[in-house]
Protein backbone atom coordinates (compact mmCIF):
# COMPACT_ATOMS: atom_id res chain seq x y z
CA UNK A 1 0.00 0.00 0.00
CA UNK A 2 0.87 3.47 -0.96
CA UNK A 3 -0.21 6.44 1.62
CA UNK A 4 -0.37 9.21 -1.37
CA UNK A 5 -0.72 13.03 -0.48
CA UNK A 6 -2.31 15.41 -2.94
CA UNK A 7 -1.00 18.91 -2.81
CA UNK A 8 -3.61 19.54 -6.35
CA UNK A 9 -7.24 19.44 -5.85
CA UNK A 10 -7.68 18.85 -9.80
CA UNK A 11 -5.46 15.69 -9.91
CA UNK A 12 -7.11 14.76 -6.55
CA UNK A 13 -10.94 14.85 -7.94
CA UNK A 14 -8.98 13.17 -11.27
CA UNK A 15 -8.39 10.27 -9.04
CA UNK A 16 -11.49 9.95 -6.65
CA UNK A 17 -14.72 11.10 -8.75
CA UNK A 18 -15.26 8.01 -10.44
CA UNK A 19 -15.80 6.66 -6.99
CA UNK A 20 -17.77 9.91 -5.67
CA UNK A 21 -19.82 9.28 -8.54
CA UNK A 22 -21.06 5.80 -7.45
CA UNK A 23 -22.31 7.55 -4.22
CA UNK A 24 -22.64 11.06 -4.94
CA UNK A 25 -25.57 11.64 -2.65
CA UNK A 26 -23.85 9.92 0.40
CA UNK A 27 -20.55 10.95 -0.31
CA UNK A 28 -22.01 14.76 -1.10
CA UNK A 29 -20.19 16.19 2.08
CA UNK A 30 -16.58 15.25 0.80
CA UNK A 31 -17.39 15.60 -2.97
CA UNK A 32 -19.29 19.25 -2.36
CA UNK A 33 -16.24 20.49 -0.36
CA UNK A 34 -13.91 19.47 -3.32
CA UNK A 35 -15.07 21.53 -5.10
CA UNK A 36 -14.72 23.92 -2.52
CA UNK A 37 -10.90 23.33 -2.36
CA UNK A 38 -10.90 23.42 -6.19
CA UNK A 39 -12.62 27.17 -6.00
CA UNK A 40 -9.74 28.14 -3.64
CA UNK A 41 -12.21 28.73 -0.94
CA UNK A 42 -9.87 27.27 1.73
CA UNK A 43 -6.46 27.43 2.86
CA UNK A 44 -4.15 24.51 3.69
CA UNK A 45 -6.70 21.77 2.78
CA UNK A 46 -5.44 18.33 3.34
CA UNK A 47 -6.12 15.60 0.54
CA UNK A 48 -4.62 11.94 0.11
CA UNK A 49 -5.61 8.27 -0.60
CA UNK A 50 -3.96 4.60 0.28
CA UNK A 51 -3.68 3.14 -3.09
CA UNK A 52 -2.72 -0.11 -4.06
CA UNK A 53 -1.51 -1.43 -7.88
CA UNK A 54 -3.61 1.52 -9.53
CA UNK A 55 -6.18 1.17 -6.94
CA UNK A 56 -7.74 3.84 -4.10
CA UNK A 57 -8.79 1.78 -1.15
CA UNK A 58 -9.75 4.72 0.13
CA UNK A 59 -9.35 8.72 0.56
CA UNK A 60 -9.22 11.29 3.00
CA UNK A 61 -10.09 15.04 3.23
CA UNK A 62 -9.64 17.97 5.64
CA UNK A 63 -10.01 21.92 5.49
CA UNK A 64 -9.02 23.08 9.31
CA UNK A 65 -10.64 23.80 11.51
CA UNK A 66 -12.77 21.51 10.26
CA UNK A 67 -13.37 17.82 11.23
CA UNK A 68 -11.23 15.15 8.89
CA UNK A 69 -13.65 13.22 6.42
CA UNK A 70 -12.57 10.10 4.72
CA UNK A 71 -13.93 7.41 2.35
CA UNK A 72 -12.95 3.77 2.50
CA UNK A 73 -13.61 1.80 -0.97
CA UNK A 74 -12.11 -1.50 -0.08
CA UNK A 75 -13.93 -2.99 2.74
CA UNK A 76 -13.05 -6.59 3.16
CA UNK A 77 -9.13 -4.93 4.56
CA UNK A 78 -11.21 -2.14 6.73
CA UNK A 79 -8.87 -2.82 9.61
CA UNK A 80 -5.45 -3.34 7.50
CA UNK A 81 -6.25 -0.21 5.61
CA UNK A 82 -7.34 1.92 9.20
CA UNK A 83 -4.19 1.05 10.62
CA UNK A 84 -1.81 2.09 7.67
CA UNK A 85 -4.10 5.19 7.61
CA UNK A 86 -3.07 5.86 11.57
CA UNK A 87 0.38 4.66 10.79
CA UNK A 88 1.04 7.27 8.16
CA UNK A 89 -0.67 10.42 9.62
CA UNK A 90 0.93 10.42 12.86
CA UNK A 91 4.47 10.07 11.14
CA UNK A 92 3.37 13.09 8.70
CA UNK A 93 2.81 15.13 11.55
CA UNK A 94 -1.16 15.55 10.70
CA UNK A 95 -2.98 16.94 13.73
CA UNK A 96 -6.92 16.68 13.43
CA UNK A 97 -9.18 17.15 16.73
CA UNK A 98 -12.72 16.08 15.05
CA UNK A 99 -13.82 13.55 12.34
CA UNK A 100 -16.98 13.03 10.26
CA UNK A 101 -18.06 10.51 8.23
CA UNK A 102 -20.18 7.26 7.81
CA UNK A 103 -21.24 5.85 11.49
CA UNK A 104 -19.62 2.85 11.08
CA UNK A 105 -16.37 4.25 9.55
CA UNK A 106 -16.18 7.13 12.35
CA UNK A 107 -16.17 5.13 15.55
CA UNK A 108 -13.68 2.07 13.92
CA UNK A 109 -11.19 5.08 13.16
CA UNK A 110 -12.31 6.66 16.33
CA UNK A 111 -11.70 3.39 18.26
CA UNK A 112 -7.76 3.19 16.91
CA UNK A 113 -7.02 6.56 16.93
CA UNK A 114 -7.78 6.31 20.86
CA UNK A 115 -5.56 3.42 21.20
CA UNK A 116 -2.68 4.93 19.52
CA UNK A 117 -2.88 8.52 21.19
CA UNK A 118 -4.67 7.84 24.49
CA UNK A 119 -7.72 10.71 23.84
CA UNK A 120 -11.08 10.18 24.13
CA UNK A 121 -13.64 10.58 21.74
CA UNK A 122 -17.22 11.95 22.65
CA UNK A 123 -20.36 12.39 20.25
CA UNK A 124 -21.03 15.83 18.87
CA UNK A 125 -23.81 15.31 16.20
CA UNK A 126 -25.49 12.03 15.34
CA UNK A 127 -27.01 12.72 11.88
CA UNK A 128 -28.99 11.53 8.93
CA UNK A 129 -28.17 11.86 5.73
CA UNK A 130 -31.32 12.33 3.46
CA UNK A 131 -32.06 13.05 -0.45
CA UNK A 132 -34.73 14.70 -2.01
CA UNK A 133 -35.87 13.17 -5.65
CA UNK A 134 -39.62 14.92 -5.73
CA UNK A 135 -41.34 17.46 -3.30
CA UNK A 136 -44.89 16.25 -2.01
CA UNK A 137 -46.91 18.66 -3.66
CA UNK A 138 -49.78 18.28 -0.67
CA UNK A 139 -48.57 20.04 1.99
CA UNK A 140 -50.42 22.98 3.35
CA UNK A 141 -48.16 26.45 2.80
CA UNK A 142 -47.30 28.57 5.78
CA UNK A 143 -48.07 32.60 4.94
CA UNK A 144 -45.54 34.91 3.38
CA UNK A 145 -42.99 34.50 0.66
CA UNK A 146 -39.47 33.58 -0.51
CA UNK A 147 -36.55 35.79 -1.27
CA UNK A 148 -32.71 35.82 -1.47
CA UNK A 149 -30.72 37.61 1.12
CA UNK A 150 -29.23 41.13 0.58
CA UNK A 151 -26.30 42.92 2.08
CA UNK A 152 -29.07 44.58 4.67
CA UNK A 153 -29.68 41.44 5.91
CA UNK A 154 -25.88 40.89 7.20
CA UNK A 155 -26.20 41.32 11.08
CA UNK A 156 -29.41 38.94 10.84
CA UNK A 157 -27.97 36.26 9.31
CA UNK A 158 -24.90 36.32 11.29
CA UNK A 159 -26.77 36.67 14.68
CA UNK A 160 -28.93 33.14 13.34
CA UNK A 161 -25.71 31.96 12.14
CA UNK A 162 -24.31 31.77 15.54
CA UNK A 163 -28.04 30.95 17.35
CA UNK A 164 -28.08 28.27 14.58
CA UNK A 165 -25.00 26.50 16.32
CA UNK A 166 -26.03 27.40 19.56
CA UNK A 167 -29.05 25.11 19.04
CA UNK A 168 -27.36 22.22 17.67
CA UNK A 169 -24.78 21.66 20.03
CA UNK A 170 -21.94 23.32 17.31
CA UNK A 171 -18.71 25.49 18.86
CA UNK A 172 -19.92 29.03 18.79
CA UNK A 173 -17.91 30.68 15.63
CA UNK A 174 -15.77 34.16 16.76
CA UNK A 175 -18.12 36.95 15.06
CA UNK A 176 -14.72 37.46 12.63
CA UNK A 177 -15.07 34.20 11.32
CA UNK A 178 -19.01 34.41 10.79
CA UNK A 179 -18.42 37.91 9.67
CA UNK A 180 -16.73 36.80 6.79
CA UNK A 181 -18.49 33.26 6.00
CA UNK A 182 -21.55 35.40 6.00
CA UNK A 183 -20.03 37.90 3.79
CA UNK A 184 -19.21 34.87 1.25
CA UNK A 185 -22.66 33.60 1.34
CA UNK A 186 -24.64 36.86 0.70
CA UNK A 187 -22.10 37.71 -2.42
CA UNK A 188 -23.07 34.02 -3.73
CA UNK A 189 -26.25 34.40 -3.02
CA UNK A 190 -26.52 31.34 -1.03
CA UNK A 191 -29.08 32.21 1.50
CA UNK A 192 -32.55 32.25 1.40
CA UNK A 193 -35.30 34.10 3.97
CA UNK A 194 -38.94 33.74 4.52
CA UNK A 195 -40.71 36.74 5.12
CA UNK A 196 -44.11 37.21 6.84
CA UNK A 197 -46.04 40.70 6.37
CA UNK A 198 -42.07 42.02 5.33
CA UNK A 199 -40.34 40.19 8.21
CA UNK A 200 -38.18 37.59 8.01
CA UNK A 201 -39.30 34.81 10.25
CA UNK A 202 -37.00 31.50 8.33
CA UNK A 203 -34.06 30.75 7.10
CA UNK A 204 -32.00 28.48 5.35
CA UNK A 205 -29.04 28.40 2.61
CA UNK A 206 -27.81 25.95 -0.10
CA UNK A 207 -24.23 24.54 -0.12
CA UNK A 208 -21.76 22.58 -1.69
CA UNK A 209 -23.20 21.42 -5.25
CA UNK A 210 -21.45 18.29 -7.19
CA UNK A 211 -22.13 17.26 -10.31
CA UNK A 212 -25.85 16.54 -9.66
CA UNK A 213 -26.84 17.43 -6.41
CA UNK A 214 -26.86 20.58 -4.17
CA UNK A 215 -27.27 20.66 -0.19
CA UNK A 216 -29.49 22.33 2.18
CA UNK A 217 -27.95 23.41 4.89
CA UNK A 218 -28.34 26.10 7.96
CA UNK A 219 -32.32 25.92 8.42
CA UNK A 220 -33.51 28.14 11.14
CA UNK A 221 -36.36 29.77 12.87
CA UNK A 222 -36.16 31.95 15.83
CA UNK A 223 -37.89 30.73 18.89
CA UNK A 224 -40.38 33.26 18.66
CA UNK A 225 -41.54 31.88 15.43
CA UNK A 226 -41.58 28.65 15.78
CA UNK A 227 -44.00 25.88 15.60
CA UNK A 228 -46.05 28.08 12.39
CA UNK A 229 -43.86 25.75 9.35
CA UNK A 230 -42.56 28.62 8.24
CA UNK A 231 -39.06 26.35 7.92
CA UNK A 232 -40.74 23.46 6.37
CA UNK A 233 -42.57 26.25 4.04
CA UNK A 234 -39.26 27.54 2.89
CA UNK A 235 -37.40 24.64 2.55
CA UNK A 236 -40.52 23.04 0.64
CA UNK A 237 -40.46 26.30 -1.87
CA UNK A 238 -36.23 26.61 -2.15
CA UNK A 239 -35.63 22.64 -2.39
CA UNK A 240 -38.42 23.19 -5.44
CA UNK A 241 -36.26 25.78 -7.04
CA UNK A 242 -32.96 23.78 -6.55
CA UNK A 243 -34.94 20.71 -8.08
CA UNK A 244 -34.97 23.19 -11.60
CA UNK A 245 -31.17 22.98 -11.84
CA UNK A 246 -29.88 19.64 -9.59
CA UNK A 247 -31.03 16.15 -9.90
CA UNK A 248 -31.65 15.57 -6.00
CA UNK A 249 -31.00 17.47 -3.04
CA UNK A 250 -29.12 16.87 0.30
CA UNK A 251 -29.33 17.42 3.82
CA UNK A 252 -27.71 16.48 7.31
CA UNK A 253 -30.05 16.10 10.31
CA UNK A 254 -29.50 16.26 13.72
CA UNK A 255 -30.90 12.70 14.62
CA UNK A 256 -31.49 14.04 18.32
CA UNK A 257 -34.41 16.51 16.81
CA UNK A 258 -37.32 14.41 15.74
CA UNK A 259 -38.92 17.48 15.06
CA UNK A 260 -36.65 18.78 12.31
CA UNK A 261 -36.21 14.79 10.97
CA UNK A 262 -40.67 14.44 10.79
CA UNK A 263 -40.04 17.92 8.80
CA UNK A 264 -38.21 17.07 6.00
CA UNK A 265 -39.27 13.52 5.80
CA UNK A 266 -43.00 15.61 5.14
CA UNK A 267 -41.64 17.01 2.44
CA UNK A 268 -40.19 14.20 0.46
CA UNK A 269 -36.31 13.39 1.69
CA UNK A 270 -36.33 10.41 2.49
CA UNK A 271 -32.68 8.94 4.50
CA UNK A 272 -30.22 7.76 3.02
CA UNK A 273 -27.19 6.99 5.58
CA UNK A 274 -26.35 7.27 8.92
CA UNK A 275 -23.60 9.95 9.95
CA UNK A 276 -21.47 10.89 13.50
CA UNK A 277 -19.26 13.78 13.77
CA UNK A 278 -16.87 13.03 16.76
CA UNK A 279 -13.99 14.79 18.45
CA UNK A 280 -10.90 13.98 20.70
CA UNK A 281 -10.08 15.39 24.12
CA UNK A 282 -7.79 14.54 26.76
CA UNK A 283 -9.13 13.60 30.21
């Protein structure tokens, strides 16, 4: 086995798509922020795959501070190919603190990186990944109406940003760093509001498109205005427009809100995989 590290994002995708492809729904976290990397929308991103006589057994990505994601494609040498993983990151001098990927993947590499460094792991998000073909066409509409959001809108959508993690467990971003992530989505036009008699009461954004999909991300209602579907409403109406350009849509749920999960199961996503993001400590 050969641990191979990418310092291109082009040759990278070269090597992995074909085997994005197969999954590109489940695999839309890693393959959306590729593309990412390949925009030059982060700094320092870490990419490399254990191949094997012109084989990838499997792949790993990471864009700090974010959590390291990684792919295996050979399963029957899960344990053989973890270990050479572990073996080839600590000599390389590759710090990460959090991981993400498919539950079963997570808490194997989880489980040896514990025994090789002596941290702990703990739970941050349990999640579902879901995928939207159709919208149900039935459901009742809450009042009000779509629109994007404008520069006017920045101290809003920063203050949800940060209520948005707040909820769902998430570090609480420094207001330079959501200062300038929100900056990024409101040039891209990325976010989306929900407006009731000319107030915003919802909102969500869209995120990381591949080659056929595009994810839904950052849904959120203010406690005030909750429990009136203005999120499903907006979700329902945006996921429709996305539906125009993208084959399917995406989403991660928190699996500890059945609220949010009964949501956008209403609307048509239906789950597709099971998801943990996990970091280390020392006790």
């Amino acid at each position: 086995m050969k641990f191979k590290v990418y310092d291109n994002a082009h040759d990278f995708e070269r090597r992995i798509e074909p085997i994005l492809l197969e999954k590109e729904d489940v695999f839309s976290l890693f393959f959306g922020v590729l593309q990412a990397i390949k925009a030059g929308k982060y700094k320092n991103p870490f990419m490399a795959a254990i191949e094997e006589d012109g084989k990838v057994l499997a792949f790993f990505q990471m864009t700090p501070p974010h959590p390291l994601n990684f792919i295996f494609v050979d399963e029957t040498r899960f344990e053989e190919i973890i270990d050479f993983f572990i073996e080839n990151i600590v000599a390389l001098g590759i710090n990460f603190h959090s991981i993400i990927s498919l539950k079963h993947w997570a808490y194997k590499v989880a489980q040896k990186w514990e025994t090789k460094t002596g941290m702990t792991h703990r739970l941050l998000m349990e999640q579902g990944v879901y995928r939207l073909n159709k919208i149900n066409e039935t459901l009742a509409h809450s009042p009000g109406t779509w629109r994007y959001a404008e520069e006017s809108d920045f101290p809003l959508v920063g203050k949800w940003f940060n209520l948005f993690e707040r909820d769902a467990g998430l570090p609480i971003s420094p207001i330079e760093h959501v200062q300038k992530r929100v900056a990024m989505f409101l040039k891209e036009r990325e976010v989306f509001l929900w407006e009731d008699k000319g107030k915003p009461v919802s909102m969500m954004k869209k995120s990381r498109p591949t080659k056929n999909g595009v994810t839904v991300s950052l849904v959120f209602t203010p406690k005030e205005e909750r429990k009136k579907g203005y999120a499903r409403t907006l979700v329902t109406a945006i996921s429709r427009e996305l539906l125009k350009d993208f084959a399917f849509c995406v989403l991660y749920t928190d699996m500890m809100n059945p609220t949010s999960n009964k949501i956008y199961r209403e609307i048509g996503y239906e789950k597709i995989a099971d998801s943990v993001h996990l970091d280390f400590y020392k006790e």
